[in-house]
Protein backbone atom coordinates (compact mmCIF):
# COMPACT_ATOMS: atom_id res chain seq x y z
CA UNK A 1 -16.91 37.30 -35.11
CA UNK A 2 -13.72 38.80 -33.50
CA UNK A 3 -10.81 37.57 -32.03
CA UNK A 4 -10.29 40.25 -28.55
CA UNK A 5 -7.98 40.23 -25.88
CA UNK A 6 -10.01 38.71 -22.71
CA UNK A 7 -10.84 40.70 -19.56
CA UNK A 8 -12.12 39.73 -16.48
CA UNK A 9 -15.72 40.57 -17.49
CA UNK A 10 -15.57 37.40 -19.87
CA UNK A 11 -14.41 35.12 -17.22
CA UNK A 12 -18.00 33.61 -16.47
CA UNK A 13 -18.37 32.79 -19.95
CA UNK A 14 -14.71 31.03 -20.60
CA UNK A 15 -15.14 29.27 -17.56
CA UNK A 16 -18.66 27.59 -18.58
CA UNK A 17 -16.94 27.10 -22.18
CA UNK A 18 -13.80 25.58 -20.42
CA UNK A 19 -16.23 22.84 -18.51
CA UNK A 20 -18.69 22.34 -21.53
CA UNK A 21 -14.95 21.02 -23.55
CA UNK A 22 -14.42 19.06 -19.84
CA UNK A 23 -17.65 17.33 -20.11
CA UNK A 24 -17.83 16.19 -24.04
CA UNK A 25 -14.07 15.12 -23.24
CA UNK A 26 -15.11 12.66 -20.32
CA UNK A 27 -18.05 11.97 -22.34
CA UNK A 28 -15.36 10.40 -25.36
CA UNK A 29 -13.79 8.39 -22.74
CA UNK A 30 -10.77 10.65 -22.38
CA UNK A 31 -8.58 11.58 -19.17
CA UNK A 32 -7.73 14.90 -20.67
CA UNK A 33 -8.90 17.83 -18.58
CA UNK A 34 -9.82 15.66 -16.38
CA UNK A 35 -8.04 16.40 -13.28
CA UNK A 36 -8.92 19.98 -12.23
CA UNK A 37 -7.01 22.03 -15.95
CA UNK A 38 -7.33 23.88 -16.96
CA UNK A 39 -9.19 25.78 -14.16
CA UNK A 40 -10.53 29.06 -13.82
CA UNK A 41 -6.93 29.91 -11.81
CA UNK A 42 -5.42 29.67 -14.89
CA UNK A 43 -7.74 31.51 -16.67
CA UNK A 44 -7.24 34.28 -14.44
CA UNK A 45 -3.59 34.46 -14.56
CA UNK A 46 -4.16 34.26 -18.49
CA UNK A 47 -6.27 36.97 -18.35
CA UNK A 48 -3.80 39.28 -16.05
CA UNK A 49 -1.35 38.19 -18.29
CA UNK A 50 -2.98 39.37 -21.53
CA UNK A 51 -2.04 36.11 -22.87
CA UNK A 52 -6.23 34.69 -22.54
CA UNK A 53 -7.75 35.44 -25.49
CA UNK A 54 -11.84 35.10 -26.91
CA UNK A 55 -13.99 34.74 -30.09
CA UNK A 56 -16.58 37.15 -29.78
CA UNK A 57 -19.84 38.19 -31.53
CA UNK A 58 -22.53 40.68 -30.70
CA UNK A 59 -20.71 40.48 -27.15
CA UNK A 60 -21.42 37.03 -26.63
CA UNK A 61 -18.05 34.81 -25.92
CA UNK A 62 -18.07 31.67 -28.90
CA UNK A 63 -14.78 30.50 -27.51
CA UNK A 64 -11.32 30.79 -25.72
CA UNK A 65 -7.34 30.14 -26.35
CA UNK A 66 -4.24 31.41 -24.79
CA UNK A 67 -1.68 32.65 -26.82
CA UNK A 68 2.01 31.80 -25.65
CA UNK A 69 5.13 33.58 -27.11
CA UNK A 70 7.81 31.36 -24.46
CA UNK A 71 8.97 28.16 -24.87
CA UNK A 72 7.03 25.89 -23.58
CA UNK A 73 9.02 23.34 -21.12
CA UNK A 74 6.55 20.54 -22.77
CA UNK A 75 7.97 21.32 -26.11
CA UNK A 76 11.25 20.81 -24.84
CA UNK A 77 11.58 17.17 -25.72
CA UNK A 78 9.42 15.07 -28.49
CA UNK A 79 9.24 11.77 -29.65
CA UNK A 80 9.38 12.11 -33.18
CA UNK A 81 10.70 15.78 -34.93
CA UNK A 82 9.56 19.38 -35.09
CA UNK A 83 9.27 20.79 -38.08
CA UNK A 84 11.42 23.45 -37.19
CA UNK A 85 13.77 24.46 -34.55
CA UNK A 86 13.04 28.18 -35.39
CA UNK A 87 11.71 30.42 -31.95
CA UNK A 88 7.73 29.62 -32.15
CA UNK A 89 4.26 31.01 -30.72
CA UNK A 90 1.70 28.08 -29.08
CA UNK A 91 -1.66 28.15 -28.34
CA UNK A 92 -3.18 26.30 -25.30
CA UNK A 93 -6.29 25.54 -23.77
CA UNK A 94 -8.83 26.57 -27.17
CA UNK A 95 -11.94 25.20 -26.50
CA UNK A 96 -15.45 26.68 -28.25
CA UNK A 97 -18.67 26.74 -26.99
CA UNK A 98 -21.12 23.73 -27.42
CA UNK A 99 -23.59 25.70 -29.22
CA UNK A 100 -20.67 27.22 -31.93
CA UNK A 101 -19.36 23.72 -32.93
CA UNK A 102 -18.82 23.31 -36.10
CA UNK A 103 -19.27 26.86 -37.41
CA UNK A 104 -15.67 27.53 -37.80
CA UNK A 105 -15.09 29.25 -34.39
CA UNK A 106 -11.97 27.25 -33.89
CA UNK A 107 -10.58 27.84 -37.29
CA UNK A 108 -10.76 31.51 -36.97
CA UNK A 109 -8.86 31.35 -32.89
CA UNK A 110 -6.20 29.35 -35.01
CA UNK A 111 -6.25 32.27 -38.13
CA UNK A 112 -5.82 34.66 -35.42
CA UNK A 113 -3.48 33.07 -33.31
CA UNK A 114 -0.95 32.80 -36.78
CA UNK A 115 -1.76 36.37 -37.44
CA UNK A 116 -0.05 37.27 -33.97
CA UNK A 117 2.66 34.85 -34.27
CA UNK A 118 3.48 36.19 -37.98
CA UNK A 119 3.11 39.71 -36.26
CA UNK A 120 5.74 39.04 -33.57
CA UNK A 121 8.14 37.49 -35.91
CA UNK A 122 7.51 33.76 -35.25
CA UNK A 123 8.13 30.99 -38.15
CA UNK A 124 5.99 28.67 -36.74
CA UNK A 125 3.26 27.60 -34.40
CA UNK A 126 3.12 23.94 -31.80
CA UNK A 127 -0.30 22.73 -30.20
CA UNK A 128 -0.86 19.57 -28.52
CA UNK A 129 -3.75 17.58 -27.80
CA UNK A 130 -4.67 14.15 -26.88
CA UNK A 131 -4.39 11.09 -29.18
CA UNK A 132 -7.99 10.47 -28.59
CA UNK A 133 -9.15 13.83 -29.01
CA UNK A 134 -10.28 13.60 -32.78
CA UNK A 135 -12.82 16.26 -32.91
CA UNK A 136 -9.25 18.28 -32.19
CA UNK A 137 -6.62 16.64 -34.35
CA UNK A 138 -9.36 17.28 -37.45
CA UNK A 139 -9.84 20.86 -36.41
CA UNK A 140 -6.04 21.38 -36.67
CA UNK A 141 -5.27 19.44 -39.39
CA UNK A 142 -8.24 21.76 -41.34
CA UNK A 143 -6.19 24.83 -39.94
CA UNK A 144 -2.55 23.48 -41.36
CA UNK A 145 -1.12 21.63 -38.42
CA UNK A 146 1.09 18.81 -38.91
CA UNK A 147 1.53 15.65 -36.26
CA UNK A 148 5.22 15.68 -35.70
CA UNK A 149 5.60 13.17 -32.94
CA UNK A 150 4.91 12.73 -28.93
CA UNK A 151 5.26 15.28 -26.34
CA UNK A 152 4.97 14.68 -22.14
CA UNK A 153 3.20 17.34 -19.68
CA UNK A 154 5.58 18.77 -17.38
CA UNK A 155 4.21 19.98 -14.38
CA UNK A 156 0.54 20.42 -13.30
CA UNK A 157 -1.78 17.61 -12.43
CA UNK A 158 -1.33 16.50 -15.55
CA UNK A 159 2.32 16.00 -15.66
CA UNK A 160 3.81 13.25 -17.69
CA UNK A 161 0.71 12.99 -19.81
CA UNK A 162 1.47 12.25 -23.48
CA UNK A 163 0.33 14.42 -25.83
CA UNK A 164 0.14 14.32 -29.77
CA UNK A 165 2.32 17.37 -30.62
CA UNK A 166 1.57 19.78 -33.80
CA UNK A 167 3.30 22.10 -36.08
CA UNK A 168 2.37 24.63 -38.48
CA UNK A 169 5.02 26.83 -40.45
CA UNK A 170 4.03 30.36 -40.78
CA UNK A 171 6.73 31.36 -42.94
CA UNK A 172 10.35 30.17 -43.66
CA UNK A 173 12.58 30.52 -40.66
């Protein structure tokens, strides 16, 4: 399995991906990505932005993140405390196809998403996920990840969501 830049040819497949998280989501009882996000708009944009990236194998697509090197206006406030208030990568929207759970797919988008932060010079890396979503907080917790506190959406349809917000130091800012 490799971790490849996405183009527009893997679309399809991130989309179907995208609503196969959507659906075991609703099916836990949860309101996240529940209202139209991520959609495949945003994929799109991710994708012209080179920030969408995919797991791959054998040319099939195993899963999908985007890979953010701004600040994200979420971030901006927390209840609770980063672990650091060094500049830091995030990583939004990973979701892995049903077929690929628990095979480590999501372990190795989070491996690769520190590699690039490390790369680019960033001490840390933030995620955030909802407090229900425990298939997710274990998966990041596995990778390194640390619960520092509560975060709120801004903007989109899900603004003013609250969100469990992680950490995970890279290296000593």
């Amino acid at each position: 399995m490799e971790c490849i830049i996405a183009r527009p040819e893997h679309l399809e497949e991130m989309c179907r991906i995208t609503n196969e998280a959507k659906a075991q989501l609703r099916r836990l009882g949860l309101d996240q990505w529940q209202k139209g996000y991520p959609s495949r708009e945003v994929w799109v944009h991710d994708i012209a932005e080179e920030a969408a990236w995919v797991a791959a194998e054998e040319g099939r697509v195993l899963g999908a993140f985007a890979f953010q090197t701004t600040p994200d206006v979420s971030y901006g406030e927390i209840d609770g405390a980063w672990l650091t208030d060094a500049p830091y990568a995030s990583m939004h929207r990973v979701c892995v196809s049903d077929d690929c759970k628990g095979k480590g797919v999501a372990g190795q988008m989070f491996a690769h998403g520190f590699a690039m932060a490390r790369e680019l010079g960033f001490a840390s890396m933030r995620i955030d996920t909802h407090a229900g979503n425990l298939p997710m907080q274990a998966a990041l917790k596995k990778a390194g990840f640390v619960s520092c506190g509560t975060i709120y959406l801004k903007g989109g349809c899900e603004d003013g969501d609250p969100r469990i917000a992680f950490e995970c130091i890279l290296r000593k800012p």
